[in-house]
N, C-alpha and C. Protein backbone atom coordinates (compact mmCIF):
# COMPACT_ATOMS: atom_id res chain seq x y z
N UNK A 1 -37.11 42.56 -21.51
CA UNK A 1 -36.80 41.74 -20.37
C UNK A 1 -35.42 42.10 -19.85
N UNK A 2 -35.33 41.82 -18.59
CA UNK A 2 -34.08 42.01 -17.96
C UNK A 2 -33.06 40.89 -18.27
N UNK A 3 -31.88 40.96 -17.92
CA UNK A 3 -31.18 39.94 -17.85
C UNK A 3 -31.34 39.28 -16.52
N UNK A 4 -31.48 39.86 -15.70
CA UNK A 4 -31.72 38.80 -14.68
C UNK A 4 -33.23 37.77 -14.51
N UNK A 5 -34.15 38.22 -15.39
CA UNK A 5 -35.44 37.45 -15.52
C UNK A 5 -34.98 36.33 -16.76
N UNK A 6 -34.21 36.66 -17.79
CA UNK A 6 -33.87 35.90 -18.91
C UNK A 6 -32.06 35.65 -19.09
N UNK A 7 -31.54 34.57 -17.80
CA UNK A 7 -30.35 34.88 -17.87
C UNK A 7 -29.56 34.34 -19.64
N UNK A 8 -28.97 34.08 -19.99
CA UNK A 8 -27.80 33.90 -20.53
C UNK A 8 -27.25 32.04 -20.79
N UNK A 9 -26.96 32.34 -19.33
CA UNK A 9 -26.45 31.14 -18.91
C UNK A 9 -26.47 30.96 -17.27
N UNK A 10 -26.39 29.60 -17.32
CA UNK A 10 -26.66 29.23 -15.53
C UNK A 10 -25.16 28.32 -15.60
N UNK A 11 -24.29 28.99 -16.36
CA UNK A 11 -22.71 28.23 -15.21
C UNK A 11 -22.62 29.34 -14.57
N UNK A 12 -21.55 29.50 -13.56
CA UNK A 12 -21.37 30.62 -12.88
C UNK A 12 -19.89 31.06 -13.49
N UNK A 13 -19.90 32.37 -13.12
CA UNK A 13 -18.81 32.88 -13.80
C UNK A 13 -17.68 33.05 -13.16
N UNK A 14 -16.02 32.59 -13.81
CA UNK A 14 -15.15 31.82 -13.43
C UNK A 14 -14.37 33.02 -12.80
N UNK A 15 -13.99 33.43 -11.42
CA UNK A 15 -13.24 34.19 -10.69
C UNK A 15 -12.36 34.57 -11.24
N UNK A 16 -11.99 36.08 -11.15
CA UNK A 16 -10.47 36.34 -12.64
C UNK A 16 -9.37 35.47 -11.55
N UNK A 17 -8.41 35.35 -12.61
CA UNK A 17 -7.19 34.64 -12.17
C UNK A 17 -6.37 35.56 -11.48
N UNK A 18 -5.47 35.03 -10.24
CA UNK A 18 -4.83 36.14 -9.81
C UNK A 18 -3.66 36.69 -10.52
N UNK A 19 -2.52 37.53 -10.40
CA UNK A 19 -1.38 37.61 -11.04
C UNK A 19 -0.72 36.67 -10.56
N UNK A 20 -0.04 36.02 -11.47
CA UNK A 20 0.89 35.43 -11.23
C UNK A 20 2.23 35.37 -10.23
N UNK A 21 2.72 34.70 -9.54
CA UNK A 21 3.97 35.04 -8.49
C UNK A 21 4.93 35.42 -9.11
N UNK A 22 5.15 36.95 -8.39
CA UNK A 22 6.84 37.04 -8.98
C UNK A 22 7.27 36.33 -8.64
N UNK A 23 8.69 35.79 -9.36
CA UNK A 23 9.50 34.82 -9.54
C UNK A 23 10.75 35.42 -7.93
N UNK A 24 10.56 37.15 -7.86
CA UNK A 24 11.16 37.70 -6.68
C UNK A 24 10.63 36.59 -5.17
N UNK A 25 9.06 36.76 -5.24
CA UNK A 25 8.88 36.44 -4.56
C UNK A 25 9.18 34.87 -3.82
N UNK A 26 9.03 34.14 -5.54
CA UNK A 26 9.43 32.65 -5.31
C UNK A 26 10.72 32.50 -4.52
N UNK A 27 11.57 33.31 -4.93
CA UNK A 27 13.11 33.28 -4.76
C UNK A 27 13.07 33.15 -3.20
N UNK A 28 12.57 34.50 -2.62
CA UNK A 28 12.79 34.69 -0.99
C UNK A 28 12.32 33.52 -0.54
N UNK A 29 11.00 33.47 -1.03
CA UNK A 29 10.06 32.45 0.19
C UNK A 29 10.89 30.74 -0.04
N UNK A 30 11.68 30.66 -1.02
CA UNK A 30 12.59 29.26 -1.04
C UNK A 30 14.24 29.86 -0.20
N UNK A 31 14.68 31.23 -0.04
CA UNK A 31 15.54 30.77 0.53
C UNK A 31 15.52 30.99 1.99
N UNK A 32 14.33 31.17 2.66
CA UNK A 32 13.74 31.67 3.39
C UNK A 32 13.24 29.85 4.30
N UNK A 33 12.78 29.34 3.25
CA UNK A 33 12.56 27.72 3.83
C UNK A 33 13.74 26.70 3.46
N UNK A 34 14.79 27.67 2.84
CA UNK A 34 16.05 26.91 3.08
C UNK A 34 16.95 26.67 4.64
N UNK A 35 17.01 28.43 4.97
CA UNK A 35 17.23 28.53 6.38
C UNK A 35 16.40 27.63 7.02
N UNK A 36 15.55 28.02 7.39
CA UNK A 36 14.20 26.97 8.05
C UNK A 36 14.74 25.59 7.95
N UNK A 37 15.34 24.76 6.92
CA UNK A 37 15.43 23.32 6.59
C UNK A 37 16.50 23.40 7.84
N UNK A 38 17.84 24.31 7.03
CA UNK A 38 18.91 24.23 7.77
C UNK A 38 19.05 24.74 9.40
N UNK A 39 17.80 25.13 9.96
CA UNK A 39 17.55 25.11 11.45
C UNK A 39 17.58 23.78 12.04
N UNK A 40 16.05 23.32 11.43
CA UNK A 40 15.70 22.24 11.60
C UNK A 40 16.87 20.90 11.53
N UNK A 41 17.49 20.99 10.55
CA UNK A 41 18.35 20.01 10.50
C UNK A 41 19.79 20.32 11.61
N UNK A 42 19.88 21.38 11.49
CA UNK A 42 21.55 21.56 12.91
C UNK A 42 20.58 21.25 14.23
N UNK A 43 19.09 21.39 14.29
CA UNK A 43 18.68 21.11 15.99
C UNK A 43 18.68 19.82 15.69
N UNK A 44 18.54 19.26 14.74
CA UNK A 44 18.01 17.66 15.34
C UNK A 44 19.11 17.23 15.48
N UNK A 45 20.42 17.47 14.08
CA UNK A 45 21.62 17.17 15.15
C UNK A 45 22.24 17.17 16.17
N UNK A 46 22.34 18.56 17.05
CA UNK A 46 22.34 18.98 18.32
C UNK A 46 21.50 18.04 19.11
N UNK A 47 20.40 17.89 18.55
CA UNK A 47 19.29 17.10 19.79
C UNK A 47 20.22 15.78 20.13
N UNK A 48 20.59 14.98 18.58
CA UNK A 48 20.64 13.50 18.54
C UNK A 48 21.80 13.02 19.05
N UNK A 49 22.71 14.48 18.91
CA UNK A 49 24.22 14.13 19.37
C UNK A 49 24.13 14.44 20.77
N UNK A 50 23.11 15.09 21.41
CA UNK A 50 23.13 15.32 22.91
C UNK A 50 22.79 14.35 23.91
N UNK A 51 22.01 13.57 22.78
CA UNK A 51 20.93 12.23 22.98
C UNK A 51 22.12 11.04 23.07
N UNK A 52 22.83 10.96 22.02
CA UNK A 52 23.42 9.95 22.16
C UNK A 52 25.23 9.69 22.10
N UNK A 53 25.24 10.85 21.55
CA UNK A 53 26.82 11.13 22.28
C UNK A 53 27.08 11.25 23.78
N UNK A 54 28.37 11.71 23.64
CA UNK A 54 29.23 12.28 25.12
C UNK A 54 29.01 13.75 25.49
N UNK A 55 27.85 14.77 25.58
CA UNK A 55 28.74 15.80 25.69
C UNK A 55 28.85 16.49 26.90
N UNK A 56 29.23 17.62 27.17
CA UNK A 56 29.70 18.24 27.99
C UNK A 56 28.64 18.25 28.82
N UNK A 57 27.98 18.45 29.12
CA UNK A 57 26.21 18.87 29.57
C UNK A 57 25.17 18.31 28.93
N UNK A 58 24.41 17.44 29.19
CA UNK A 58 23.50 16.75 28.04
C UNK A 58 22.29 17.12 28.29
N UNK A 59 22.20 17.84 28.86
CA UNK A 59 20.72 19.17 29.16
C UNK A 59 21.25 20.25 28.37
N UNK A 60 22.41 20.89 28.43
CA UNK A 60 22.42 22.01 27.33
C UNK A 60 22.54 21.70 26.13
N UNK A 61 23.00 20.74 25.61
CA UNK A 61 22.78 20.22 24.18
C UNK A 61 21.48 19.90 23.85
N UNK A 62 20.35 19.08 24.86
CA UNK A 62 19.22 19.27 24.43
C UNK A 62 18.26 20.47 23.96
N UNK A 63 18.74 21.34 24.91
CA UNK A 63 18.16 22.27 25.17
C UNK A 63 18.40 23.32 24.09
N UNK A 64 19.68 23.32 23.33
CA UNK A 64 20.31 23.81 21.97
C UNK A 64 19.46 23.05 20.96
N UNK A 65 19.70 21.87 20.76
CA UNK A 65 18.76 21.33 19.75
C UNK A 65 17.16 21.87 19.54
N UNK A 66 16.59 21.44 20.94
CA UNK A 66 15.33 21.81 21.20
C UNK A 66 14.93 23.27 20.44
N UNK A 67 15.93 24.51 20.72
CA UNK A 67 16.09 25.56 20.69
C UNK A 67 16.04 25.88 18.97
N UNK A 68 17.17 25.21 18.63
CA UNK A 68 17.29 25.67 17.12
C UNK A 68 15.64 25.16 16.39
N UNK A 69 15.26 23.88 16.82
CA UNK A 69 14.29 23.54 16.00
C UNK A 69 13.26 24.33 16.34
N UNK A 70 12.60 24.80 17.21
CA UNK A 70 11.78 25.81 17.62
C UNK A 70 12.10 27.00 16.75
N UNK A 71 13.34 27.70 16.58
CA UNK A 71 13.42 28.80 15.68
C UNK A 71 13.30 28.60 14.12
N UNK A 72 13.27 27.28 14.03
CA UNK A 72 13.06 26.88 12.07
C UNK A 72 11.34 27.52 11.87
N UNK A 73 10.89 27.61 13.00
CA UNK A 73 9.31 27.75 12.78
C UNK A 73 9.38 29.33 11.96
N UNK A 74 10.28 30.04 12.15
CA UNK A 74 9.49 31.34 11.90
C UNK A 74 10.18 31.94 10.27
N UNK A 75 11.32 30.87 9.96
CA UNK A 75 11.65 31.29 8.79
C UNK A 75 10.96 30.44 7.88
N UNK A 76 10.31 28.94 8.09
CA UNK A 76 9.58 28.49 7.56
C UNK A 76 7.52 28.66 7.35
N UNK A 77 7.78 29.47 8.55
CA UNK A 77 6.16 29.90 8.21
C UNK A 77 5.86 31.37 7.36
N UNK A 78 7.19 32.03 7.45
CA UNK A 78 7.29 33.27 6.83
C UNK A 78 7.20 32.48 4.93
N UNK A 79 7.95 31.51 4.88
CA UNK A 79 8.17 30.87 3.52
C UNK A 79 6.51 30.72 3.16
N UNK A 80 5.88 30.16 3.93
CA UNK A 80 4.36 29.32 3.27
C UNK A 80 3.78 30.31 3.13
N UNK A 81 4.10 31.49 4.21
CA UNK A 81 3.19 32.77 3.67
C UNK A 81 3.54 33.70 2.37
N UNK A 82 5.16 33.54 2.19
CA UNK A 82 5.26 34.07 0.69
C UNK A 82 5.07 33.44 -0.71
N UNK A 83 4.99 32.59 -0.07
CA UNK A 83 3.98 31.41 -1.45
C UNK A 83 2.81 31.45 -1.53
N UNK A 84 1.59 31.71 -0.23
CA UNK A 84 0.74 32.19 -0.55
C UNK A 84 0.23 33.80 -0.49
N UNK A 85 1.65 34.37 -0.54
CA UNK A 85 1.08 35.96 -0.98
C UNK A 85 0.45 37.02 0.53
N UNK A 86 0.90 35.89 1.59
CA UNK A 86 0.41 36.64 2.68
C UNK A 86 1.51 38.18 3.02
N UNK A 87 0.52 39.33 2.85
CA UNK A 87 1.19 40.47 3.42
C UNK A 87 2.11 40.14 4.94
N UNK A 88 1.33 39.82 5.80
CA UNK A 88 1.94 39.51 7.36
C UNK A 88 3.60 38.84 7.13
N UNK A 89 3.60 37.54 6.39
CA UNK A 89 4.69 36.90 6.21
C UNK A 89 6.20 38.00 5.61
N UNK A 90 6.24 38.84 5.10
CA UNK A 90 7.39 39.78 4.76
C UNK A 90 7.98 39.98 6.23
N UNK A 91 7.71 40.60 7.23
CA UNK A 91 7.66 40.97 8.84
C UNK A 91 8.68 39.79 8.99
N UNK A 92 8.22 38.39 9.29
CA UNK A 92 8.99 37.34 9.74
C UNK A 92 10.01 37.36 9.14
N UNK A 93 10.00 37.00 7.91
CA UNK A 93 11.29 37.14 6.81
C UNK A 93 12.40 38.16 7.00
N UNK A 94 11.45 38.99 6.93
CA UNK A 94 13.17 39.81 7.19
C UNK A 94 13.72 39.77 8.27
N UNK A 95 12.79 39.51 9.56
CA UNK A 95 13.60 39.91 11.02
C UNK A 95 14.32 38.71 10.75
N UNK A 96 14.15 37.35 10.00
CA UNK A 96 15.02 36.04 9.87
C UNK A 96 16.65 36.88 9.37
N UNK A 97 16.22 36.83 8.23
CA UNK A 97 17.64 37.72 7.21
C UNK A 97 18.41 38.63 8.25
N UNK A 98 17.59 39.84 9.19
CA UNK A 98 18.21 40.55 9.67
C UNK A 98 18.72 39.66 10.99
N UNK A 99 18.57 38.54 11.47
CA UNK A 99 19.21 38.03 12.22
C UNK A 99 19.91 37.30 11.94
N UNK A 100 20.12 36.72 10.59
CA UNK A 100 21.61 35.83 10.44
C UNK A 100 22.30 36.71 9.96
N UNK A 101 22.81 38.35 9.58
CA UNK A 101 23.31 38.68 9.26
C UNK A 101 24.41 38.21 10.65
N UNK A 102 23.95 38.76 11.92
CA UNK A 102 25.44 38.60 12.84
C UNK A 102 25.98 37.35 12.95
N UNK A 103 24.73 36.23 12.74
CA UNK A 103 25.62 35.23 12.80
C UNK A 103 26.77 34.28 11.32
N UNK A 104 25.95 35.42 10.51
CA UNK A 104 27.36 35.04 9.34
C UNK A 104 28.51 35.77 10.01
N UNK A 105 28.34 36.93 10.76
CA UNK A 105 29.57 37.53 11.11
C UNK A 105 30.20 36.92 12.02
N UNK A 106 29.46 36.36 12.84
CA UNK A 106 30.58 35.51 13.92
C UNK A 106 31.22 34.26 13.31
N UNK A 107 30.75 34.29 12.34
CA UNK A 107 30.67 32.43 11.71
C UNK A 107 32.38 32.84 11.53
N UNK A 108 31.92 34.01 10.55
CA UNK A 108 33.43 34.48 9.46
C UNK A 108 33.87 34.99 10.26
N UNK A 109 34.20 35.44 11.54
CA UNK A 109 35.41 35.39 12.58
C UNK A 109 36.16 34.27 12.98
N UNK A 110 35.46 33.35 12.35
CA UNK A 110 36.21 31.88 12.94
C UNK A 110 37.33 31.54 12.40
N UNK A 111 38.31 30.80 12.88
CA UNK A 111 39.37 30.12 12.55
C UNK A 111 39.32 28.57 12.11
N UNK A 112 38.02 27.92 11.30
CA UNK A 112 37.50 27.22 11.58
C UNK A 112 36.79 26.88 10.11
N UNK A 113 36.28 25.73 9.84
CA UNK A 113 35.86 25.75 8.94
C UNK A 113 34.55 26.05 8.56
N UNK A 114 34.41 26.96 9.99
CA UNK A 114 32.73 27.84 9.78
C UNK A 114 32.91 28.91 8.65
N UNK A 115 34.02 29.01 7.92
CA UNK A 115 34.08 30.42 7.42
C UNK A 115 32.86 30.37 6.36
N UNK A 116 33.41 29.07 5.17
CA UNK A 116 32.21 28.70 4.43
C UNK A 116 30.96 29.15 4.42
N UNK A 117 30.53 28.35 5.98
CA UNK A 117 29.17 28.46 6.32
C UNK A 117 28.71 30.04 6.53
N UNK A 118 29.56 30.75 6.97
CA UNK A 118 29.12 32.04 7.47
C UNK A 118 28.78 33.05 5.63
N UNK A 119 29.71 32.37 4.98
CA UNK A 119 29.67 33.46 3.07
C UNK A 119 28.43 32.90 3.01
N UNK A 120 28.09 31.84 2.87
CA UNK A 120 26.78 31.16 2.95
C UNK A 120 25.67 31.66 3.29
N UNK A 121 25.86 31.88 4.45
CA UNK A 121 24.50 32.62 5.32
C UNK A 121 24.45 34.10 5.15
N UNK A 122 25.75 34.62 4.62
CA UNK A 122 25.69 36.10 4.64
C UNK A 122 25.13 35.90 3.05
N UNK A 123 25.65 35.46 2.17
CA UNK A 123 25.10 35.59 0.91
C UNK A 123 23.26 35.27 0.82
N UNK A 124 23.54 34.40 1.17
CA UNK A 124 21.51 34.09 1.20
C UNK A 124 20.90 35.33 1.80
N UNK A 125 21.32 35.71 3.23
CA UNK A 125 20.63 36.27 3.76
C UNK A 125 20.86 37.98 3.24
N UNK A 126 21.48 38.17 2.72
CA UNK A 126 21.43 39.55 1.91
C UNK A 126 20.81 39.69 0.64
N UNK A 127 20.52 38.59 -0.03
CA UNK A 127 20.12 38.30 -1.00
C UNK A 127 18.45 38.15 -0.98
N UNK A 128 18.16 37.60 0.19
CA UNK A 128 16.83 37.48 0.67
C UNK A 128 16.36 38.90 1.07
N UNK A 129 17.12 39.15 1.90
CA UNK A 129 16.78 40.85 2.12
C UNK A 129 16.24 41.67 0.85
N UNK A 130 17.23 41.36 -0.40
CA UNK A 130 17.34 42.32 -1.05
C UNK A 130 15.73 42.26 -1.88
N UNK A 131 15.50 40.64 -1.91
CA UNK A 131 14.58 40.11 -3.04
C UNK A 131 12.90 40.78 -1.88
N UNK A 132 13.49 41.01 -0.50
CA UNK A 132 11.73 41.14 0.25
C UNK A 132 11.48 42.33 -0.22
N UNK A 133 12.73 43.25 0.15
CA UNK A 133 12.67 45.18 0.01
C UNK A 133 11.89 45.44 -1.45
N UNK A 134 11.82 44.60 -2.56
CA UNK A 134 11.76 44.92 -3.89
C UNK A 134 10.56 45.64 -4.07
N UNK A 135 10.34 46.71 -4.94
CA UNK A 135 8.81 46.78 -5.45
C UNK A 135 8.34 45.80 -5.60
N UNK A 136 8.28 44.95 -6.52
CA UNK A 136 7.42 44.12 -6.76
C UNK A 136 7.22 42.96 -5.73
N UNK A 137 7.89 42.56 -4.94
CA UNK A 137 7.48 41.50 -4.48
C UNK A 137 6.39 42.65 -3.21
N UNK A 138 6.60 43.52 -3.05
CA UNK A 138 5.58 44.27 -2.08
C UNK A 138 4.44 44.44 -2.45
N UNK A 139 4.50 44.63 -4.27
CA UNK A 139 2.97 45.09 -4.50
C UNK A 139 2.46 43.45 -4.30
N UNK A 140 3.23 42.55 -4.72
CA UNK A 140 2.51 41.16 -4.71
C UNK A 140 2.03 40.18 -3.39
N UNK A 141 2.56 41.46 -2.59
CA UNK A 141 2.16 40.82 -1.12
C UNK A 141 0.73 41.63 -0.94
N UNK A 142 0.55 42.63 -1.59
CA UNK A 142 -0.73 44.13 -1.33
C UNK A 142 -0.05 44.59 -0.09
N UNK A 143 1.20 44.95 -0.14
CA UNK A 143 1.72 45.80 1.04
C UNK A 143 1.86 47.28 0.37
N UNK A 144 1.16 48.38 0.84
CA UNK A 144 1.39 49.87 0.66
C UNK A 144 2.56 50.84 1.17
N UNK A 145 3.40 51.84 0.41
CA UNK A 145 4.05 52.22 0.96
C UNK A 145 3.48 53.14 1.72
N UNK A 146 4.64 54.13 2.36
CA UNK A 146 3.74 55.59 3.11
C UNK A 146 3.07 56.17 2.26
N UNK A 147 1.71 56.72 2.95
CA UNK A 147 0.82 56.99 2.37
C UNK A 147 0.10 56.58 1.07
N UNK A 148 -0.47 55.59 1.82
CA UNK A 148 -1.77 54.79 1.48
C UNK A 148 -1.30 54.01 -0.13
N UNK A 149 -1.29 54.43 -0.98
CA UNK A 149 -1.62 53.90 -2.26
C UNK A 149 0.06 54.52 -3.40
N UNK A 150 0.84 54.56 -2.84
CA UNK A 150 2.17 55.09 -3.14
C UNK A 150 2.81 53.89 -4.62
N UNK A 151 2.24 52.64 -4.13
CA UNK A 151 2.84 51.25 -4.91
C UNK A 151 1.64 51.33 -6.38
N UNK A 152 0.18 51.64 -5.51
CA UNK A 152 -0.78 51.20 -6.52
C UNK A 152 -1.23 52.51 -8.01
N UNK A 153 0.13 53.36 -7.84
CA UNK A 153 -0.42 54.28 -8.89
C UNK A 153 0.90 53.77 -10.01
N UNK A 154 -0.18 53.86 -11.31
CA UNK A 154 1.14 52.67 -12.29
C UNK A 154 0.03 53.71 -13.68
């Protein structure tokens, strides 16, 4: 008899488990929805202080607020995708990292007590960089280097 005329068993058989998340990957995709928090949170300030303060223009302060919170979208959707392992999500992430690099640099031109904030943003965001570029967090996205299968020979 075959096995399929005389099965075995009738549970079904349990999907292998995936690998586990690098811990690389954990790293980015949290400091990655850290930025994201800290968007979100300077627009709503901007919004609330435009809203209900004095300021100079209370259309361009909205419009700043409005602005920053709209940009939390792309360092925070890049985050949900490196938690769930989405290849696409690396792309967002870094163009995030590669865009606060200038603004840590303007930060740390300041005379001001932006300097903080700017070591801040330059440290995360180089750090994030460093953790996307990694082998491993690439093979764990199934991203290939040049030519085709460069990551998958081990």
């Amino acid at each position: 008899m075959s096995r399929e005329q005389n099965p075995t068993s009738d549970a079904p058989r349990p999907a292998p488990r995936p690998a586990p998340r690098p811990g690389r990957l954990t790293a980015a995709a949290a400091l990655a929805a850290l930025e994201g928090t800290a968007l979100v949170a300077g627009g709503v300030c901007v919004l609330v202080l435009g809203l209900t303060g004095d300021p100079d223009n209370r259309q361009q302060a909205v419009t700043g607020g409005v602005t920053l919170i709209a940009l939390a979208l792309l360092p925070l959707l890049a985050a949900r995708g490196l938690l769930l392992r989405r290849g696409w999500s690396r792309g967002p992430a870094l163009i995030t990292q590669i865009m606060a690099l200038p603004v840590a640099y303007t930060l740390l031109q300041a005379d001001s007590v932006a300097i903080p904030a700017g070591i801040a943003l330059a440290v995360v965001a180089v750090t994030a960089l460093v953790l996307l570029v990694n082998p491993e967090t690439t093979r764990a996205l199934g991203i290939r280097g040049p030519g085709g299968d460069a990551h998958d020979e081990e």
